[in-house]
N, C-alpha and C. Protein backbone atom coordinates (compact mmCIF):
# COMPACT_ATOMS: atom_id res chain seq x y z
N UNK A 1 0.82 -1.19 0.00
CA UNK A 1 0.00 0.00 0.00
C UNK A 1 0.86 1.26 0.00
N UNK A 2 2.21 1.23 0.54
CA UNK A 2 3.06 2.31 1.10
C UNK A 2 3.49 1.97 -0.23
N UNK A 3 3.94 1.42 -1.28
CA UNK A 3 4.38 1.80 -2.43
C UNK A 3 3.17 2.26 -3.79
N UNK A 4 2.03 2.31 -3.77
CA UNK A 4 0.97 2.48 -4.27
C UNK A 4 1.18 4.47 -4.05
N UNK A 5 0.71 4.63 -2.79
CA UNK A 5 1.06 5.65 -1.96
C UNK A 5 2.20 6.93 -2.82
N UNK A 6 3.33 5.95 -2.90
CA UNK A 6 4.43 6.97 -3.36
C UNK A 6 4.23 7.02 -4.74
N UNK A 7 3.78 6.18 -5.31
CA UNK A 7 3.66 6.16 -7.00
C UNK A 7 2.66 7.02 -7.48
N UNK A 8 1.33 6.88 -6.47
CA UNK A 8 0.59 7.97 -6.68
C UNK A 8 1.30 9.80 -6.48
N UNK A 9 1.66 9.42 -5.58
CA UNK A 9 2.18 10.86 -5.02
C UNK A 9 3.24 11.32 -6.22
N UNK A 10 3.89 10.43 -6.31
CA UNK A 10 4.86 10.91 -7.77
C UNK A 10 4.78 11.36 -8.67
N UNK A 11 3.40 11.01 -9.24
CA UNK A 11 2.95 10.70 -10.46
C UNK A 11 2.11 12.37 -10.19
N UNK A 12 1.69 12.41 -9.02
CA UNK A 12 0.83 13.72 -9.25
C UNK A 12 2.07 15.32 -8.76
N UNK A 13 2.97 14.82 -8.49
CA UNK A 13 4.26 16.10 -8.43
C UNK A 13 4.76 16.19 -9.59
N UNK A 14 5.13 15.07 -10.46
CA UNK A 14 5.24 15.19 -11.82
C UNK A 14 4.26 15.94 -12.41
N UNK A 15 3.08 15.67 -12.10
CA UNK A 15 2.15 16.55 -12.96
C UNK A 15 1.93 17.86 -12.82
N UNK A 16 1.99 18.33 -11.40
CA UNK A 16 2.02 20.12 -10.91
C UNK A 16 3.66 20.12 -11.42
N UNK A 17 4.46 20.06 -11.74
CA UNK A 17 5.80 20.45 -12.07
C UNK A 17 5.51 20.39 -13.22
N UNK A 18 4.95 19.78 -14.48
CA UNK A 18 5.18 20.09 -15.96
C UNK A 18 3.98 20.91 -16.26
N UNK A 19 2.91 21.00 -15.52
CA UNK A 19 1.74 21.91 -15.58
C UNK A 19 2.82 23.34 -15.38
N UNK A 20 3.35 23.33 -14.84
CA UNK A 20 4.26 24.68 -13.89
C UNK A 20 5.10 25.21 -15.07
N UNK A 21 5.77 23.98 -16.18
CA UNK A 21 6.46 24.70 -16.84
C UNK A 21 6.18 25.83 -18.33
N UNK A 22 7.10 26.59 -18.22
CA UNK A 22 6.80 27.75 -18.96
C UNK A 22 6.72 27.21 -20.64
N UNK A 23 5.65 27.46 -20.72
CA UNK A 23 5.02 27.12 -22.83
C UNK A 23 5.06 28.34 -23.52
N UNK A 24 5.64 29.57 -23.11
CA UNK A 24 5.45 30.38 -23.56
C UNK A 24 6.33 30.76 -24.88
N UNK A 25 6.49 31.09 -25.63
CA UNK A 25 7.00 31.29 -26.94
C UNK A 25 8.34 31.95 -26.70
N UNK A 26 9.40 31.43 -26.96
CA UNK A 26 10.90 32.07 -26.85
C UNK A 26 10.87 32.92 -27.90
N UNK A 27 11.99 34.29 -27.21
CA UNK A 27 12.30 35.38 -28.47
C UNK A 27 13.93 35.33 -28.21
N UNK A 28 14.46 34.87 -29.17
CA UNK A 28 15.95 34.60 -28.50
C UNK A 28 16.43 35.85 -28.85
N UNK A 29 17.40 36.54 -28.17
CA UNK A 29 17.89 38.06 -28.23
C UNK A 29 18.88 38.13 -27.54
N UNK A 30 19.88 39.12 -28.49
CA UNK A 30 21.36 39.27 -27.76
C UNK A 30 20.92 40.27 -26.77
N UNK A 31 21.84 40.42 -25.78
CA UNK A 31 21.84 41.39 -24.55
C UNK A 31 21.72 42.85 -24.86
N UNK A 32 21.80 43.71 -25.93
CA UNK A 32 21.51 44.59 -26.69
C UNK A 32 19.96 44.86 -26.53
N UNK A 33 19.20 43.80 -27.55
CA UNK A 33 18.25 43.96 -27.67
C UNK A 33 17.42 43.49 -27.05
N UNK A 34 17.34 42.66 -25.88
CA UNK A 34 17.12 42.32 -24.83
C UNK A 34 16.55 43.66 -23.87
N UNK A 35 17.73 44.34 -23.85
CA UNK A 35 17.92 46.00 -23.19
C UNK A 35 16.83 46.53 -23.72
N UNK A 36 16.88 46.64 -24.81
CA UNK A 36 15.92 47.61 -25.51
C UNK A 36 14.80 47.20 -24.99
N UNK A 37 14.22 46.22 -25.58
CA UNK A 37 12.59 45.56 -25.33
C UNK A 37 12.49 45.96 -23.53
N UNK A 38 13.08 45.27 -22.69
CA UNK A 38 12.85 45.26 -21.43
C UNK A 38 13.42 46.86 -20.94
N UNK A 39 13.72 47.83 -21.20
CA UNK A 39 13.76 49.22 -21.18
C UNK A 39 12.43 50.00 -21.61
N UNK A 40 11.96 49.65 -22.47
CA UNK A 40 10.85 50.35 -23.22
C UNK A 40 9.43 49.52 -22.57
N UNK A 41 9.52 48.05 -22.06
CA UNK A 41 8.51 47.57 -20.97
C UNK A 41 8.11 48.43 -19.91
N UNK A 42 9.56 48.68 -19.29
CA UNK A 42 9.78 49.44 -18.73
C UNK A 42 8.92 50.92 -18.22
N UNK A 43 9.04 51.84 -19.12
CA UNK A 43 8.99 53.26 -19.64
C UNK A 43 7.39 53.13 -19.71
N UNK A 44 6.84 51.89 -20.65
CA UNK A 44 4.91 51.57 -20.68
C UNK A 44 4.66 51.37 -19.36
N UNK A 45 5.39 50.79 -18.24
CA UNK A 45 4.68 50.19 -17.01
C UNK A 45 4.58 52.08 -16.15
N UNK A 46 5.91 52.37 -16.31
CA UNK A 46 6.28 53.60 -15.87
C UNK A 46 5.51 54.92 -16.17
N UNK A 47 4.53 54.99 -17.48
CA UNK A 47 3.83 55.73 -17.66
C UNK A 47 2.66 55.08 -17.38
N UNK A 48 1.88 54.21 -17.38
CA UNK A 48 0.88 53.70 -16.98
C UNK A 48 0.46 53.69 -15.59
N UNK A 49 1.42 54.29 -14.95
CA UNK A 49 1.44 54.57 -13.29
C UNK A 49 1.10 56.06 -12.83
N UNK A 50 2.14 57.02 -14.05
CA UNK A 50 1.59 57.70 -13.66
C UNK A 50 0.37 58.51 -14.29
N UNK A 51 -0.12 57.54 -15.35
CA UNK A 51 -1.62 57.89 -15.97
C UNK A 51 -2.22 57.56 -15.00
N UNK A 52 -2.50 56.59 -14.21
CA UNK A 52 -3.11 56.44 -12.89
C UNK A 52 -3.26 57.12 -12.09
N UNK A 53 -1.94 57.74 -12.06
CA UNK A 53 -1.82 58.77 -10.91
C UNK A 53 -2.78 60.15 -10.95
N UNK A 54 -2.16 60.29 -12.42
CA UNK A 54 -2.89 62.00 -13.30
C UNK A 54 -4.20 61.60 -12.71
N UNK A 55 -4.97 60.15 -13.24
CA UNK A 55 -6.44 60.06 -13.08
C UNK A 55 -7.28 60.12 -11.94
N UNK A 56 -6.16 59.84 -10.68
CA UNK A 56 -6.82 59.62 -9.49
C UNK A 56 -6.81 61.10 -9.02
N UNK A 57 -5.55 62.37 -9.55
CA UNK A 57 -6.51 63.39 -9.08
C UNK A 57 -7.08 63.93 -10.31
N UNK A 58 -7.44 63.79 -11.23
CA UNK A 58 -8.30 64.15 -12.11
C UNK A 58 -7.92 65.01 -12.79
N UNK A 59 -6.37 65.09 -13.37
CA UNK A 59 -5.78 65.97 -14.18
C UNK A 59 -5.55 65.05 -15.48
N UNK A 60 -6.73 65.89 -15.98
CA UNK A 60 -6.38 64.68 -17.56
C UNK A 60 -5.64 65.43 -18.80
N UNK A 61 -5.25 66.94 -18.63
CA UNK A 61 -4.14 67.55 -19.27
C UNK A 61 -2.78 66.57 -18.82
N UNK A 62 -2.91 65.89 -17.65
CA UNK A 62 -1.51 65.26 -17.22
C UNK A 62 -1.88 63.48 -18.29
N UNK A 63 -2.94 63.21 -17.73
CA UNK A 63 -2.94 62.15 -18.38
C UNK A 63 -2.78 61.97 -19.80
N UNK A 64 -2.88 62.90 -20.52
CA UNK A 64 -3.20 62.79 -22.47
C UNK A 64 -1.56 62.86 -22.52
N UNK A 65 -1.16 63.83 -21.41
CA UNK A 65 0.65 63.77 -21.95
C UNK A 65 1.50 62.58 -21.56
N UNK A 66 0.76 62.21 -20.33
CA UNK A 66 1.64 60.88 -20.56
C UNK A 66 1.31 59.52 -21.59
N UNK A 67 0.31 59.41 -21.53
CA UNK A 67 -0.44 58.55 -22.89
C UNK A 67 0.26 58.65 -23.76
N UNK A 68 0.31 60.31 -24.59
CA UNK A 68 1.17 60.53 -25.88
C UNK A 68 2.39 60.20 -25.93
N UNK A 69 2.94 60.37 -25.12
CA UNK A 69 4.78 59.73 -24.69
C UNK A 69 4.61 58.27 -24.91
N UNK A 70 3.64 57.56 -24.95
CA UNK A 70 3.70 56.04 -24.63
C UNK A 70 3.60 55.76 -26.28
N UNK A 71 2.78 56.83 -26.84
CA UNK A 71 1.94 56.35 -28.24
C UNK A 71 3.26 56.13 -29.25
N UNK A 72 2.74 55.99 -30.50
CA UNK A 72 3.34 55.83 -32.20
C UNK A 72 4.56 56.73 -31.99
N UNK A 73 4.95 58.12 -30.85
CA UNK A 73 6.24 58.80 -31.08
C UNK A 73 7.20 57.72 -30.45
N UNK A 74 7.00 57.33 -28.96
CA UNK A 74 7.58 56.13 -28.32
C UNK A 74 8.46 54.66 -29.26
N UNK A 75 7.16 54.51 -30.26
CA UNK A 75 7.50 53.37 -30.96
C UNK A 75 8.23 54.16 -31.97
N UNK A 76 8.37 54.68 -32.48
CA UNK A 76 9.13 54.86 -33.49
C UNK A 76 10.71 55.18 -33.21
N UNK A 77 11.15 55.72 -31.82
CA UNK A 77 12.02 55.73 -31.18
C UNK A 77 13.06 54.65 -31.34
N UNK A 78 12.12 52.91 -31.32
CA UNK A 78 12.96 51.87 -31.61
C UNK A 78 13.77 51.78 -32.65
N UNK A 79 14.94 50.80 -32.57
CA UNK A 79 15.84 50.88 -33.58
C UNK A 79 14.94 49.48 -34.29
N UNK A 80 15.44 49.77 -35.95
CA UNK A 80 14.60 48.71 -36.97
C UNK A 80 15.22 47.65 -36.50
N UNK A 81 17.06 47.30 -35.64
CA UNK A 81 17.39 45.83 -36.12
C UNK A 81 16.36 44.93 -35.15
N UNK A 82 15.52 45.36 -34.55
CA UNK A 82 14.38 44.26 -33.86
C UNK A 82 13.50 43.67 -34.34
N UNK A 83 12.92 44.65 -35.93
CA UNK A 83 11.75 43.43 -37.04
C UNK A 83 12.88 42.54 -37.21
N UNK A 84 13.99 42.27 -37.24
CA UNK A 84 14.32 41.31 -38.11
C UNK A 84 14.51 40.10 -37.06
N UNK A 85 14.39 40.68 -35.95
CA UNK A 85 14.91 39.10 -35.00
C UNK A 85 13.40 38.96 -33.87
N UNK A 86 12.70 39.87 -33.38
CA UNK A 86 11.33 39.65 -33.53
C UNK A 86 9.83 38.85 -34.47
N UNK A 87 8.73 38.23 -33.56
CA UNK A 87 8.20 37.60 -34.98
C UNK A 87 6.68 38.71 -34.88
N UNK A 88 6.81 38.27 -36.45
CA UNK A 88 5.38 39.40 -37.14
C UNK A 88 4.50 40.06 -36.05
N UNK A 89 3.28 38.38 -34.99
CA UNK A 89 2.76 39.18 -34.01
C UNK A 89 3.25 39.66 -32.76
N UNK A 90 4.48 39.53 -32.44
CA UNK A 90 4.87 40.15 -31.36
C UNK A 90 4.96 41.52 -31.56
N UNK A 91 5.57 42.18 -32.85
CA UNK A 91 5.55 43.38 -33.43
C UNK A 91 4.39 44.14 -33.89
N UNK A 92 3.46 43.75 -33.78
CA UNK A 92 2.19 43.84 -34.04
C UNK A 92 1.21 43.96 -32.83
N UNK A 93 1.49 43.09 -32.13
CA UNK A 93 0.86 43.46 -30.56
C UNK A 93 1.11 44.95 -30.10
N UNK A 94 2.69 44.88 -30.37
CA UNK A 94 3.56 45.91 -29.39
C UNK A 94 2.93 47.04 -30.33
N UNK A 95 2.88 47.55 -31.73
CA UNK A 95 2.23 48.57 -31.93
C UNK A 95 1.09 48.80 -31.44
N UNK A 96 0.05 47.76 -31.74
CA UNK A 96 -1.55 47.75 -31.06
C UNK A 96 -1.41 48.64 -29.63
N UNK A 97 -0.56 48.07 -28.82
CA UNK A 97 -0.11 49.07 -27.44
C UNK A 97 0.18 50.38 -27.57
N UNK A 98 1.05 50.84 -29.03
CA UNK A 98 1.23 52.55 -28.57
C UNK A 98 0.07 53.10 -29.74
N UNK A 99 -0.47 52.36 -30.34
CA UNK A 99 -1.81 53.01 -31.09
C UNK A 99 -2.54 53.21 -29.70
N UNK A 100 -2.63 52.53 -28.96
CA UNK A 100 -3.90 52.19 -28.14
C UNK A 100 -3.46 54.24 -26.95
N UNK A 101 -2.30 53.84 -26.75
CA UNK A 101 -1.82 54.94 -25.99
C UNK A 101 -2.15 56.18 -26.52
N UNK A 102 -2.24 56.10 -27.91
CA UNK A 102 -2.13 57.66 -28.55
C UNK A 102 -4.00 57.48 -28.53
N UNK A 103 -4.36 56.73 -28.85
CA UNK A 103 -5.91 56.85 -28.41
C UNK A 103 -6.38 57.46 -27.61
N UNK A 104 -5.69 56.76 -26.10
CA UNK A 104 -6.17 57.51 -24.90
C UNK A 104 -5.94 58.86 -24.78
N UNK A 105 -5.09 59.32 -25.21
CA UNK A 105 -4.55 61.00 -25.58
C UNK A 105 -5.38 61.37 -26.34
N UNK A 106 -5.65 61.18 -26.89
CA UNK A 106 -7.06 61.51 -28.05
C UNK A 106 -8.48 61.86 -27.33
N UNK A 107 -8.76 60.67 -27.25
CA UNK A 107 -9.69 60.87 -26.20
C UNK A 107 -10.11 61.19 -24.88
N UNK A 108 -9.14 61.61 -23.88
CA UNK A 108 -8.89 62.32 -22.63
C UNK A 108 -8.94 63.58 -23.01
N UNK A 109 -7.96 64.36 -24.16
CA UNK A 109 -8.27 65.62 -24.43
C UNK A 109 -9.43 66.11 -24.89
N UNK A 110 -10.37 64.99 -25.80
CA UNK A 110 -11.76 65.26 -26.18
C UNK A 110 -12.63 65.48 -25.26
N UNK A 111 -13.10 64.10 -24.81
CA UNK A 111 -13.68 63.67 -23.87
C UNK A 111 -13.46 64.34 -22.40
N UNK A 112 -12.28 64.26 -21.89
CA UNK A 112 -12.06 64.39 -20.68
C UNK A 112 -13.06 63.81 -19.66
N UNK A 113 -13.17 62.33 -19.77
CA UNK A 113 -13.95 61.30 -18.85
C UNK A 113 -13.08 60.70 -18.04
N UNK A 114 -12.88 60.52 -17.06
CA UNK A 114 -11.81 59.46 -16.71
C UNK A 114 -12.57 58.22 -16.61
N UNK A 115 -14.03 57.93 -16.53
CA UNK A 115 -13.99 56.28 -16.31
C UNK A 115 -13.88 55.73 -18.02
N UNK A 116 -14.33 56.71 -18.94
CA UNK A 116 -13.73 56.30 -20.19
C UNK A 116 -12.15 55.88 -20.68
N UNK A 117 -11.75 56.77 -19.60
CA UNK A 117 -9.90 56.70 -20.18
C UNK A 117 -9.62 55.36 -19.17
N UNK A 118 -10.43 55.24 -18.08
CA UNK A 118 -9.67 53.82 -17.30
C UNK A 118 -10.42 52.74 -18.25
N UNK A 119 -11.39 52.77 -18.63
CA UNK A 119 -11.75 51.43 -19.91
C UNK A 119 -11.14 51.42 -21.01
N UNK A 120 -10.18 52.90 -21.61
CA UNK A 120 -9.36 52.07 -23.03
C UNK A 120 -8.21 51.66 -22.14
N UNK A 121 -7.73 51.98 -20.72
CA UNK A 121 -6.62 51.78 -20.25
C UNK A 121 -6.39 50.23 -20.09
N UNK A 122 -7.59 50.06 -19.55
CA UNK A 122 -7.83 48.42 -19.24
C UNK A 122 -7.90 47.81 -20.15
N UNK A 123 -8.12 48.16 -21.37
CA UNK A 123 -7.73 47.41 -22.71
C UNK A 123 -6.73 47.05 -23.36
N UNK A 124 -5.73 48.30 -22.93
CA UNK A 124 -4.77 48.30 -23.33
C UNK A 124 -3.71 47.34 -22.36
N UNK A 125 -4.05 47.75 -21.14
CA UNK A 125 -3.21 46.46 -20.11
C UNK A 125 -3.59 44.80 -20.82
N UNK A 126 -4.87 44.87 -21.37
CA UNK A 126 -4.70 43.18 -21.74
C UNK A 126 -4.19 43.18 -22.43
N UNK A 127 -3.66 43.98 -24.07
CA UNK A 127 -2.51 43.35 -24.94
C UNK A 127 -1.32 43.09 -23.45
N UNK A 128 -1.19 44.12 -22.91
CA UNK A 128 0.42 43.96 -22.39
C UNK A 128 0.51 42.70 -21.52
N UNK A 129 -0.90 42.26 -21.21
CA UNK A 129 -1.01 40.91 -20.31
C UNK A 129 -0.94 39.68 -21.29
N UNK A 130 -1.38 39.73 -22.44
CA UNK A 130 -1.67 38.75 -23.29
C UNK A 130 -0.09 38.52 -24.11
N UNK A 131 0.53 39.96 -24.58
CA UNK A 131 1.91 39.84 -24.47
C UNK A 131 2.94 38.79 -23.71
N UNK A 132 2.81 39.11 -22.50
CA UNK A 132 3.68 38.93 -21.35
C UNK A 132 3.10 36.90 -21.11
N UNK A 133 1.68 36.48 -20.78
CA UNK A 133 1.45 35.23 -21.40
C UNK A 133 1.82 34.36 -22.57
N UNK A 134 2.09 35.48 -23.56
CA UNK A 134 2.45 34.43 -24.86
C UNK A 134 3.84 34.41 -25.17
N UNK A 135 4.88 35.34 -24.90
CA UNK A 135 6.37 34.97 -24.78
C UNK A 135 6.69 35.48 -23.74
N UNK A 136 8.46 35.04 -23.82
CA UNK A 136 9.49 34.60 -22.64
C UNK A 136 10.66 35.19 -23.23
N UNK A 137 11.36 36.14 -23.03
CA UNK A 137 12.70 36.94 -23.42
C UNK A 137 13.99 35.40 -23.25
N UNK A 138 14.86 35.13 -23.44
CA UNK A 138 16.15 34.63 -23.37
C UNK A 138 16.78 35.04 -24.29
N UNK A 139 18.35 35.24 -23.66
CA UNK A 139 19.61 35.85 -24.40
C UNK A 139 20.26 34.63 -24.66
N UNK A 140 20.99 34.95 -25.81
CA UNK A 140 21.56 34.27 -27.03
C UNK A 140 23.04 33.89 -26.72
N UNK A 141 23.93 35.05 -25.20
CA UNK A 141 24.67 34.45 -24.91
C UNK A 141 25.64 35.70 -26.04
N UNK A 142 25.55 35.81 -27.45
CA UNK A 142 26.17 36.83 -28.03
C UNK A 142 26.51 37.80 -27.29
N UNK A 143 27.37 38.97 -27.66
CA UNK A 143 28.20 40.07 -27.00
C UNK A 143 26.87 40.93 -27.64
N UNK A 144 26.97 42.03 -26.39
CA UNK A 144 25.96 43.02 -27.08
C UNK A 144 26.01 43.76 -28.63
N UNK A 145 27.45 43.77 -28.65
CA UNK A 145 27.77 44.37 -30.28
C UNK A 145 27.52 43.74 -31.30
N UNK A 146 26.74 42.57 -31.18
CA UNK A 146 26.59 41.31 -32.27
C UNK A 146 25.34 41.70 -32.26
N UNK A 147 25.25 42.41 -33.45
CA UNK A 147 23.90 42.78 -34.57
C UNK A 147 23.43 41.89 -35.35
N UNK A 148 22.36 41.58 -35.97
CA UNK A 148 22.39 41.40 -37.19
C UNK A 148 22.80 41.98 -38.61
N UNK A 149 23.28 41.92 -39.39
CA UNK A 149 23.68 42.43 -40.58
C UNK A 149 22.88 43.61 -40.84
N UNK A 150 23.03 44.71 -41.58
CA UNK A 150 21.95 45.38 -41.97
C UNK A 150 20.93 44.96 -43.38
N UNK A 151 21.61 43.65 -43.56
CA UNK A 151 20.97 43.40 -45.14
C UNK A 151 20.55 42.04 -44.86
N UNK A 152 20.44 42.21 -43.28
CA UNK A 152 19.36 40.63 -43.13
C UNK A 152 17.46 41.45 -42.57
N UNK A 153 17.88 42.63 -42.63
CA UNK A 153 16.43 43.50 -42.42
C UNK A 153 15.73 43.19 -43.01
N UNK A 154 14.15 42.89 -42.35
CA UNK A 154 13.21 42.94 -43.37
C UNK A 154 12.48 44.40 -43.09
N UNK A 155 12.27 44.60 -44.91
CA UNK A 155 11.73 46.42 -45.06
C UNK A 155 9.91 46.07 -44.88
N UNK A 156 9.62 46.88 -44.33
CA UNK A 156 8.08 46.94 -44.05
C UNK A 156 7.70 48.32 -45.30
């Protein structure tokens, strides 16, 4: 019975341990660009705090400016060698996020609602949640100066 016991018990730690492990989609990246992505995570979590902040005392001249900092000027800031070692929807999410930002700037200065601006906000937190669920950053181990070529770019 005492070996029944442990086989069961085994069999079900095996199972919470591979339930446990991470399925999430690898983006392999040198320490460079690694920086970048997790810098600019960064800067979205960092303004999204203090859009919170603007909202809780109800300065939505504060909120549209931090929004806009987050939006399409933010993204364009990035350097191109990341389409090429990034995949299609990860790059595609991540815009959906600073469209979504320049929205809220849009509409805070129109509008000036805040329970409107906390519902595109909350929309916008699920790409960054649905993001953060579907990949997993790891470095490549390369020296940060190890680029890709410039003629392995793909042109959009």
């Amino acid at each position: 019975m005492k070996k029944i016991y442990l086989l069961v018990l085994s069999l079900l730690t095996t199972t919470v341990i591979a339930a446990d492990m991470d399925e999430r989609k690898v983006l392999m990246l040198n320490e460079m660009q690694r920086h970048h992505i997790l810098t600019e995570m960064r800067a979205l979590l960092l303004g999204t705090q203090q859009i919170l902040q603007a909202l809780s005392e109800e300065d939505m001249t504060a909120v549209a400016r931090h929004a806009r900092m987050l939006g399409m000027e933010m993204a364009h800031k990035g350097e191109n060698h990341l389409q090429s070692v990034l995949p299609e929807d990860f790059m595609q999410l991540g815009m959906s996020v600073h469209k979504s930002f320049d929205q809220i700037a849009v509409d805070t200065e129109t509008l000036r609602d805040p329970k409107h601006t906390l519902a595109l906000l909350s929309i916008t937190m699920q790409r960054c949640v649905a993001c953060h669920a579907t990949y997993q950053i790891r470095t490549t181990g390369l020296p940060a100066e190890a680029e890709t070529h410039p003629a392995h770019h793909k042109h959009h």
